[in-house]
PDB file of N, CA and C in Angstrom:
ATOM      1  N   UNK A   1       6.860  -3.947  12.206  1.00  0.00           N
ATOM      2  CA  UNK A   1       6.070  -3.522  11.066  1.00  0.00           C
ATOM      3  C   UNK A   1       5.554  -2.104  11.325  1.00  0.00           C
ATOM      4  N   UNK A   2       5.406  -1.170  10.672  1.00  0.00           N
ATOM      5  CA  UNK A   2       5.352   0.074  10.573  1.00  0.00           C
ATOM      6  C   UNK A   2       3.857   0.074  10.492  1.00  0.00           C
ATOM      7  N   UNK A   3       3.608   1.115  10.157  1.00  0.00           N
ATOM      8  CA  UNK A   3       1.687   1.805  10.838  1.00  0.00           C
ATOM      9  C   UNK A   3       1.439   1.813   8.786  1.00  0.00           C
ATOM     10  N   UNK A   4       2.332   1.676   8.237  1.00  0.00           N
ATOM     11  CA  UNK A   4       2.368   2.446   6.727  1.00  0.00           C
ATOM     12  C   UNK A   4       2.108   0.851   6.047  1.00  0.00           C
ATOM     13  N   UNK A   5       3.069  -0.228   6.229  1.00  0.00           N
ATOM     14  CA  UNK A   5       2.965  -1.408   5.778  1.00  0.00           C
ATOM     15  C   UNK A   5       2.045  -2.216   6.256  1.00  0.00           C
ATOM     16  N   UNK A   6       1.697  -1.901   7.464  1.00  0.00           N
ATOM     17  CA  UNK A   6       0.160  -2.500   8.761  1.00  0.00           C
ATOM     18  C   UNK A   6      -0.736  -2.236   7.910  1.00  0.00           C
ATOM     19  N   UNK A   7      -0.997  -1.017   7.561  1.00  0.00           N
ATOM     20  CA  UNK A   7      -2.336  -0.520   6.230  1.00  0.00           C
ATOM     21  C   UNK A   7      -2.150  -0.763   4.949  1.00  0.00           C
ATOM     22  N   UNK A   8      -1.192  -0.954   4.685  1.00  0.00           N
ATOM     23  CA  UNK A   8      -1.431  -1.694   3.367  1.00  0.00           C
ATOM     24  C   UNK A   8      -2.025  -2.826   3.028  1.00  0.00           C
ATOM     25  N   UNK A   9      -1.094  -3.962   4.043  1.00  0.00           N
ATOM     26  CA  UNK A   9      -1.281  -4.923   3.951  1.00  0.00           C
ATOM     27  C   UNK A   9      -2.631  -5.503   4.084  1.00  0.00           C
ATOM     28  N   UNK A  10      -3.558  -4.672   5.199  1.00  0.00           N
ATOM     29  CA  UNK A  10      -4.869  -4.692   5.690  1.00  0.00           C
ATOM     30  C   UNK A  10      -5.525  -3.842   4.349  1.00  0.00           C
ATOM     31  N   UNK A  11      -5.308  -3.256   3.568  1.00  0.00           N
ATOM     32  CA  UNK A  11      -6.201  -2.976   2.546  1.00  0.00           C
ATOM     33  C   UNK A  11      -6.302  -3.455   1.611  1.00  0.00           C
ATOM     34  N   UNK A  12      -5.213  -4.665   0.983  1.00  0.00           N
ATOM     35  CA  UNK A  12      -4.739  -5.551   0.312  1.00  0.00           C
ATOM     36  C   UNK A  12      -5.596  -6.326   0.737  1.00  0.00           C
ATOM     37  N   UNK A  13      -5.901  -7.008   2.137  1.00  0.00           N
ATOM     38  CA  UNK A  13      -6.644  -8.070   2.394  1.00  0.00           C
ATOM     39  C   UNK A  13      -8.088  -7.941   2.419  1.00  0.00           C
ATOM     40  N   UNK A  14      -8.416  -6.460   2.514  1.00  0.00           N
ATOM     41  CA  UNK A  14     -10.100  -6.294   2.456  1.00  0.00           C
ATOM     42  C   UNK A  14     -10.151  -6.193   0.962  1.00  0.00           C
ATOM     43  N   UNK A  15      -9.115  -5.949   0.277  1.00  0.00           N
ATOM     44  CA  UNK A  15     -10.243  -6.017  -1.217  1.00  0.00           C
ATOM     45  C   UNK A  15     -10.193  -7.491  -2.116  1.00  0.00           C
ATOM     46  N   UNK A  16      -9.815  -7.992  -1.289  1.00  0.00           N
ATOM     47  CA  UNK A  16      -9.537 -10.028  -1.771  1.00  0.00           C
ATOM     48  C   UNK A  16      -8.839 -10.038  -2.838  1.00  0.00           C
ATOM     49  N   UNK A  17      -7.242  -9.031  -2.770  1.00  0.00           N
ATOM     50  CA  UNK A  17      -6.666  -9.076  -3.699  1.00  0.00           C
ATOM     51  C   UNK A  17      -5.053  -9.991  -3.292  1.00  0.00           C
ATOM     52  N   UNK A  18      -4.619 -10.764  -4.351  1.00  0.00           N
ATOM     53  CA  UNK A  18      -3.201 -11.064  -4.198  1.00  0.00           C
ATOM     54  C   UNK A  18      -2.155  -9.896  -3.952  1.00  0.00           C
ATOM     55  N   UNK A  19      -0.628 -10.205  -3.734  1.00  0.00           N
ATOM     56  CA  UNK A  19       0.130  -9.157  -4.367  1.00  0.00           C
ATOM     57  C   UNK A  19       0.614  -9.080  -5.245  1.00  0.00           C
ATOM     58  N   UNK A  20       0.421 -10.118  -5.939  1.00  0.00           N
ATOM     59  CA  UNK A  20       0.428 -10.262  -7.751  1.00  0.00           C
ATOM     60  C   UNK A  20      -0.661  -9.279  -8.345  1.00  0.00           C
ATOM     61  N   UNK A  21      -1.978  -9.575  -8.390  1.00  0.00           N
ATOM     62  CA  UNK A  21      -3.012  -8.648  -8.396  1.00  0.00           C
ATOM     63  C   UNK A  21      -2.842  -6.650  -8.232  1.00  0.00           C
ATOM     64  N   UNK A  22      -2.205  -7.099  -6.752  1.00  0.00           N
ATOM     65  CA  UNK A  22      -2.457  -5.266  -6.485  1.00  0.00           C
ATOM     66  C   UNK A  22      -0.991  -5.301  -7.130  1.00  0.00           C
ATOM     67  N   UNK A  23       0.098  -5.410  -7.278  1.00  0.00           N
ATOM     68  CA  UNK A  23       1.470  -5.109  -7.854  1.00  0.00           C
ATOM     69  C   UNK A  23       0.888  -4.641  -9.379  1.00  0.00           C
ATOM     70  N   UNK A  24       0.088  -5.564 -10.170  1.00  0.00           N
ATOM     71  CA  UNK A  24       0.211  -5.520 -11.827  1.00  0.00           C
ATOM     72  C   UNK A  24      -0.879  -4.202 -11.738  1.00  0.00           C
ATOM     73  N   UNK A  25      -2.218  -3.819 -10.770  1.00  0.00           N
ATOM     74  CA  UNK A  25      -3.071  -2.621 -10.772  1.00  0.00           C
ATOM     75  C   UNK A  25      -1.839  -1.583 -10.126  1.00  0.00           C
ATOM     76  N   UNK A  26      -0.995  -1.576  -9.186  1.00  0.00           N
ATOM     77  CA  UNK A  26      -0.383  -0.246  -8.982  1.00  0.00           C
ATOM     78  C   UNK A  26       1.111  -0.140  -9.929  1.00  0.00           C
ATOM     79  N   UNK A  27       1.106  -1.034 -11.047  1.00  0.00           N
ATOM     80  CA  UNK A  27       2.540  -1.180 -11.669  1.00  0.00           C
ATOM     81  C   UNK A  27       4.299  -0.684 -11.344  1.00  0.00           C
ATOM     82  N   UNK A  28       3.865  -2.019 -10.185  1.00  0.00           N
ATOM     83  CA  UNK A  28       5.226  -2.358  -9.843  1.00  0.00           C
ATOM     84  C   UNK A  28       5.375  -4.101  -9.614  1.00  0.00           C
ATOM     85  N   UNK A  29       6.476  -4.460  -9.557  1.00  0.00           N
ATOM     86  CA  UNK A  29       6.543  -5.728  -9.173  1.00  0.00           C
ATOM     87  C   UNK A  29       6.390  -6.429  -7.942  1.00  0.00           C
ATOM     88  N   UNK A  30       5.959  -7.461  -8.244  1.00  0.00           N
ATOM     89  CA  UNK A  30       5.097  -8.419  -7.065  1.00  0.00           C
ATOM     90  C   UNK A  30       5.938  -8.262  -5.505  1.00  0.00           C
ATOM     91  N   UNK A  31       7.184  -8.104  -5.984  1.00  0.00           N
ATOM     92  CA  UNK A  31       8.389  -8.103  -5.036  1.00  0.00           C
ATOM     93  C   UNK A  31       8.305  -7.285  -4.319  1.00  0.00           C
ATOM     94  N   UNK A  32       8.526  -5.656  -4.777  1.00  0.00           N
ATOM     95  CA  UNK A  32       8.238  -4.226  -4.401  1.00  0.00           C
ATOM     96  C   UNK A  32       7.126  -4.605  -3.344  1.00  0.00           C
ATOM     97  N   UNK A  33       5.937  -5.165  -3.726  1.00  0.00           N
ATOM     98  CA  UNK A  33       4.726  -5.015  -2.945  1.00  0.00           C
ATOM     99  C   UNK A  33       4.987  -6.090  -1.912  1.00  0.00           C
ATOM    100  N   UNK A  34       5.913  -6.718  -1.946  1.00  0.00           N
ATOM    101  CA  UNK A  34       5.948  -7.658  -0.745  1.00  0.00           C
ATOM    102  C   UNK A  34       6.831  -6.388  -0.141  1.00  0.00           C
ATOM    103  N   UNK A  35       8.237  -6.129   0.114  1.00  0.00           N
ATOM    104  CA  UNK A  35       8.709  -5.281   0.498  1.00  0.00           C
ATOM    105  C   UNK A  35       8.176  -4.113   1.394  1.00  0.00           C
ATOM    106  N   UNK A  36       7.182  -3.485   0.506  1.00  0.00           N
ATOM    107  CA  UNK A  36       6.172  -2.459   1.230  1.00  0.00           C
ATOM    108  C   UNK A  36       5.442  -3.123   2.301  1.00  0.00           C
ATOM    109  N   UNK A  37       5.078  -3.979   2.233  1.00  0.00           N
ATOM    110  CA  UNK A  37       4.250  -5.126   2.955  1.00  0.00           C
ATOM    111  C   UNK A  37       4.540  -5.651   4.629  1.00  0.00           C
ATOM    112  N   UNK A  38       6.292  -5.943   4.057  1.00  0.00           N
ATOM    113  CA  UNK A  38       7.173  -6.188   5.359  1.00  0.00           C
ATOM    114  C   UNK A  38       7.671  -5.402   5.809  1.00  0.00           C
ATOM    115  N   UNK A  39       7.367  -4.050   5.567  1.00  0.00           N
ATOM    116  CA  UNK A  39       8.034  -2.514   6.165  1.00  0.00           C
ATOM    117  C   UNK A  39       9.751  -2.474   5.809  1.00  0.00           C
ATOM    118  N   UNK A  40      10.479  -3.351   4.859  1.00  0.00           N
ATOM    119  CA  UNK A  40      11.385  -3.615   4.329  1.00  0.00           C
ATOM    120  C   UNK A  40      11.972  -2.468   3.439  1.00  0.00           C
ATOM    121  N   UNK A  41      10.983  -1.815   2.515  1.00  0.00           N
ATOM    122  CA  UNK A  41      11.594  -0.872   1.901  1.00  0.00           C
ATOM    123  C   UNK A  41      10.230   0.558   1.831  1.00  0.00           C
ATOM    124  N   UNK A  42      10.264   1.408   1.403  1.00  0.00           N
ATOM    125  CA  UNK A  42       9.218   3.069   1.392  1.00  0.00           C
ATOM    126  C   UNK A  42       9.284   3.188  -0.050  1.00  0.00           C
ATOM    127  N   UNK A  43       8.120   3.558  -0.483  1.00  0.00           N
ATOM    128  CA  UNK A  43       7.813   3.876  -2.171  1.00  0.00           C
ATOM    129  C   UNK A  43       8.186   4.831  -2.159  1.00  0.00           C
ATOM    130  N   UNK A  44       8.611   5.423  -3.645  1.00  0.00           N
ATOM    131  CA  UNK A  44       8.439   6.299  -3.853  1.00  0.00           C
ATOM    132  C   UNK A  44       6.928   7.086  -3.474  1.00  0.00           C
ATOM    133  N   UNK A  45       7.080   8.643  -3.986  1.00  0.00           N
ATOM    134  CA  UNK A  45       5.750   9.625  -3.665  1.00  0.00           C
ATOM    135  C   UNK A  45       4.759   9.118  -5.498  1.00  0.00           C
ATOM    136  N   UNK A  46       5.438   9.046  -6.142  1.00  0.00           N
ATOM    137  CA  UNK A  46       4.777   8.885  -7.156  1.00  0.00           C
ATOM    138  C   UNK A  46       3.925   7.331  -6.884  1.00  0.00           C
ATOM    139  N   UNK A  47       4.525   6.192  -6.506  1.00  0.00           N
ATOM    140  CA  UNK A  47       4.050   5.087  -6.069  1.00  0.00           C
ATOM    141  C   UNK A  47       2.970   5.232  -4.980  1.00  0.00           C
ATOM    142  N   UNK A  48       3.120   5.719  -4.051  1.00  0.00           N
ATOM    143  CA  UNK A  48       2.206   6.359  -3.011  1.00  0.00           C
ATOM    144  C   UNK A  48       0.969   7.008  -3.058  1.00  0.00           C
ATOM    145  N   UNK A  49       0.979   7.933  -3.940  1.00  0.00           N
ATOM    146  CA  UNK A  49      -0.127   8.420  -4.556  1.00  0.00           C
ATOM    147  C   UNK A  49      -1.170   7.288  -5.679  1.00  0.00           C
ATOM    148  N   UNK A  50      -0.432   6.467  -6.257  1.00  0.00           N
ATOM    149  CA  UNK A  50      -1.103   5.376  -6.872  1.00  0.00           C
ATOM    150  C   UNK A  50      -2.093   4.658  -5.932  1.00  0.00           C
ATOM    151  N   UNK A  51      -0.937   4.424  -5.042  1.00  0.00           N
ATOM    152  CA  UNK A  51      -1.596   3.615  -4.057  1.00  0.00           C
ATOM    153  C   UNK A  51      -3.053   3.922  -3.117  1.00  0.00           C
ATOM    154  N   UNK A  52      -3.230   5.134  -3.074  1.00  0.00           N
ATOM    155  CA  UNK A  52      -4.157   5.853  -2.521  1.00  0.00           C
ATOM    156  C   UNK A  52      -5.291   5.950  -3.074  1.00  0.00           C
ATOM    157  N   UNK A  53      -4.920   6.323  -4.201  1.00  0.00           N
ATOM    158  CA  UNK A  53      -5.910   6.603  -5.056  1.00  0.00           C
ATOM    159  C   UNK A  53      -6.187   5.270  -5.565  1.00  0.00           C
ATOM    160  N   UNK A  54      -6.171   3.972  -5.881  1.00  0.00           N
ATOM    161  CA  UNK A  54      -6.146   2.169  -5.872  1.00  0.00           C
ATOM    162  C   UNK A  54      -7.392   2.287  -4.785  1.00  0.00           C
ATOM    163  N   UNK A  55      -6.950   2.311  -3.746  1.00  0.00           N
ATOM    164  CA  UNK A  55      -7.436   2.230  -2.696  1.00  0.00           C
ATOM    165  C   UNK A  55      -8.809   2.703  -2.193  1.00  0.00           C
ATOM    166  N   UNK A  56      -8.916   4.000  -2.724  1.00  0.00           N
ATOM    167  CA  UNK A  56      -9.611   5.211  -2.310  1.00  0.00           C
ATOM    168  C   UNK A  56      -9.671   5.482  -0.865  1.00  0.00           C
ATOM    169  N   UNK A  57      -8.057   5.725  -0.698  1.00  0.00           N
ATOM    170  CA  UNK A  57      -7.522   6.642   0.613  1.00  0.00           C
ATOM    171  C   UNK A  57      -6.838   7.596   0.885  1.00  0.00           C
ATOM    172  N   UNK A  58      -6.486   8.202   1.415  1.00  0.00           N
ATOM    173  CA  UNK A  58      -5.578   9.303   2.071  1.00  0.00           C
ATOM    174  C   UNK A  58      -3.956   9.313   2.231  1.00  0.00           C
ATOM    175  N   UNK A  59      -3.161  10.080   1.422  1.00  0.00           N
ATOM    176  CA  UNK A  59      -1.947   9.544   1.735  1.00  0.00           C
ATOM    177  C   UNK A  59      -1.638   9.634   3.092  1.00  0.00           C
ATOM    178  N   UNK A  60      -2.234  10.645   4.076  1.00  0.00           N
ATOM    179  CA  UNK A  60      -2.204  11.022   5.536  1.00  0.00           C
ATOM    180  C   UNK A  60      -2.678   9.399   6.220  1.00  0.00           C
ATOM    181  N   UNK A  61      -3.822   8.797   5.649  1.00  0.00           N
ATOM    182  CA  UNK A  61      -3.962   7.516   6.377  1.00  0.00           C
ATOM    183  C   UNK A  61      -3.266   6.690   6.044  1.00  0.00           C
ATOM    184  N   UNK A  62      -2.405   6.631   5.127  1.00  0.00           N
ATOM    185  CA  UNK A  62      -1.381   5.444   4.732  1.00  0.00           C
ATOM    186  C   UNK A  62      -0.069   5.828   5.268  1.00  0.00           C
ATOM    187  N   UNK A  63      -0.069   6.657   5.443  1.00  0.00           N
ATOM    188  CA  UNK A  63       1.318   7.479   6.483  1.00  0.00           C
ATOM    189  C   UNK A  63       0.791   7.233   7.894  1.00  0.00           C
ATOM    190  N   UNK A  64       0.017   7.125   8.196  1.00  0.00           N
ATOM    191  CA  UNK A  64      -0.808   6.598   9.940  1.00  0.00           C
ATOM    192  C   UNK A  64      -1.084   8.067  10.551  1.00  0.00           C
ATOM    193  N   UNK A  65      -0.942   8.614   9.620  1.00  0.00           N
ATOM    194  CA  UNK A  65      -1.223  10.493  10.416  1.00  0.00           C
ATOM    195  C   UNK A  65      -2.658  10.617  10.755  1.00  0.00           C
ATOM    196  N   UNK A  66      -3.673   9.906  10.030  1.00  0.00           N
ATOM    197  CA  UNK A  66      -5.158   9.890  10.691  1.00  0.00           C
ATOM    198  C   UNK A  66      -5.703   8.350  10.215  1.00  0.00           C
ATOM    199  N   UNK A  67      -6.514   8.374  11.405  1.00  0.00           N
ATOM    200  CA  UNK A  67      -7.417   7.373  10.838  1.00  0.00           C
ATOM    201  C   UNK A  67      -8.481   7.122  10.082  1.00  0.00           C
ATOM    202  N   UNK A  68      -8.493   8.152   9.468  1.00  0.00           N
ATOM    203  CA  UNK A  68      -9.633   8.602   8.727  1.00  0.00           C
ATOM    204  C   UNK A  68      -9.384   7.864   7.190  1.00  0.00           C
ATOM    205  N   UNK A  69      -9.789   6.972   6.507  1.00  0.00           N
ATOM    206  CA  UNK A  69      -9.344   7.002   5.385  1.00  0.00           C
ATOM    207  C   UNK A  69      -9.066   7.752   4.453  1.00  0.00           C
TER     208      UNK A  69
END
């Protein structure tokens, strides 16, 4: 598992969301977000940036480049 799908998955779980839930808020399918999840497949940059901003994080911390959120 990658440092990219490790933080997701862990930010998914602090906000007591499904991946049904965070899939239909970052609009993609439930699937996609499992994928990202299992370090299986990489979003797009447009997806990525959703995700960050969902989140209120850093694309640098979702890339594992800092730990800083």
């Amino acid at each position: 598992m990658s440092i990219f799908s490790e933080r997701l998955l862990s930010l998914r779980h602090q906000n007591g969301l499904s991946q049904k839930e965070c899939a239909k808020s970052l609009r993609i399918s439930p699937r996609a977000c499992a994928y990202y999840e299992a370090g299986e497949r990489e979003p797009q940059l447009s997806v990525l940036i959703r995700m960050a901003d969902f989140y209120g994080v850093s694309l640098d911390y979702l890339a594992g480049r800092t730990d800083e959120p």
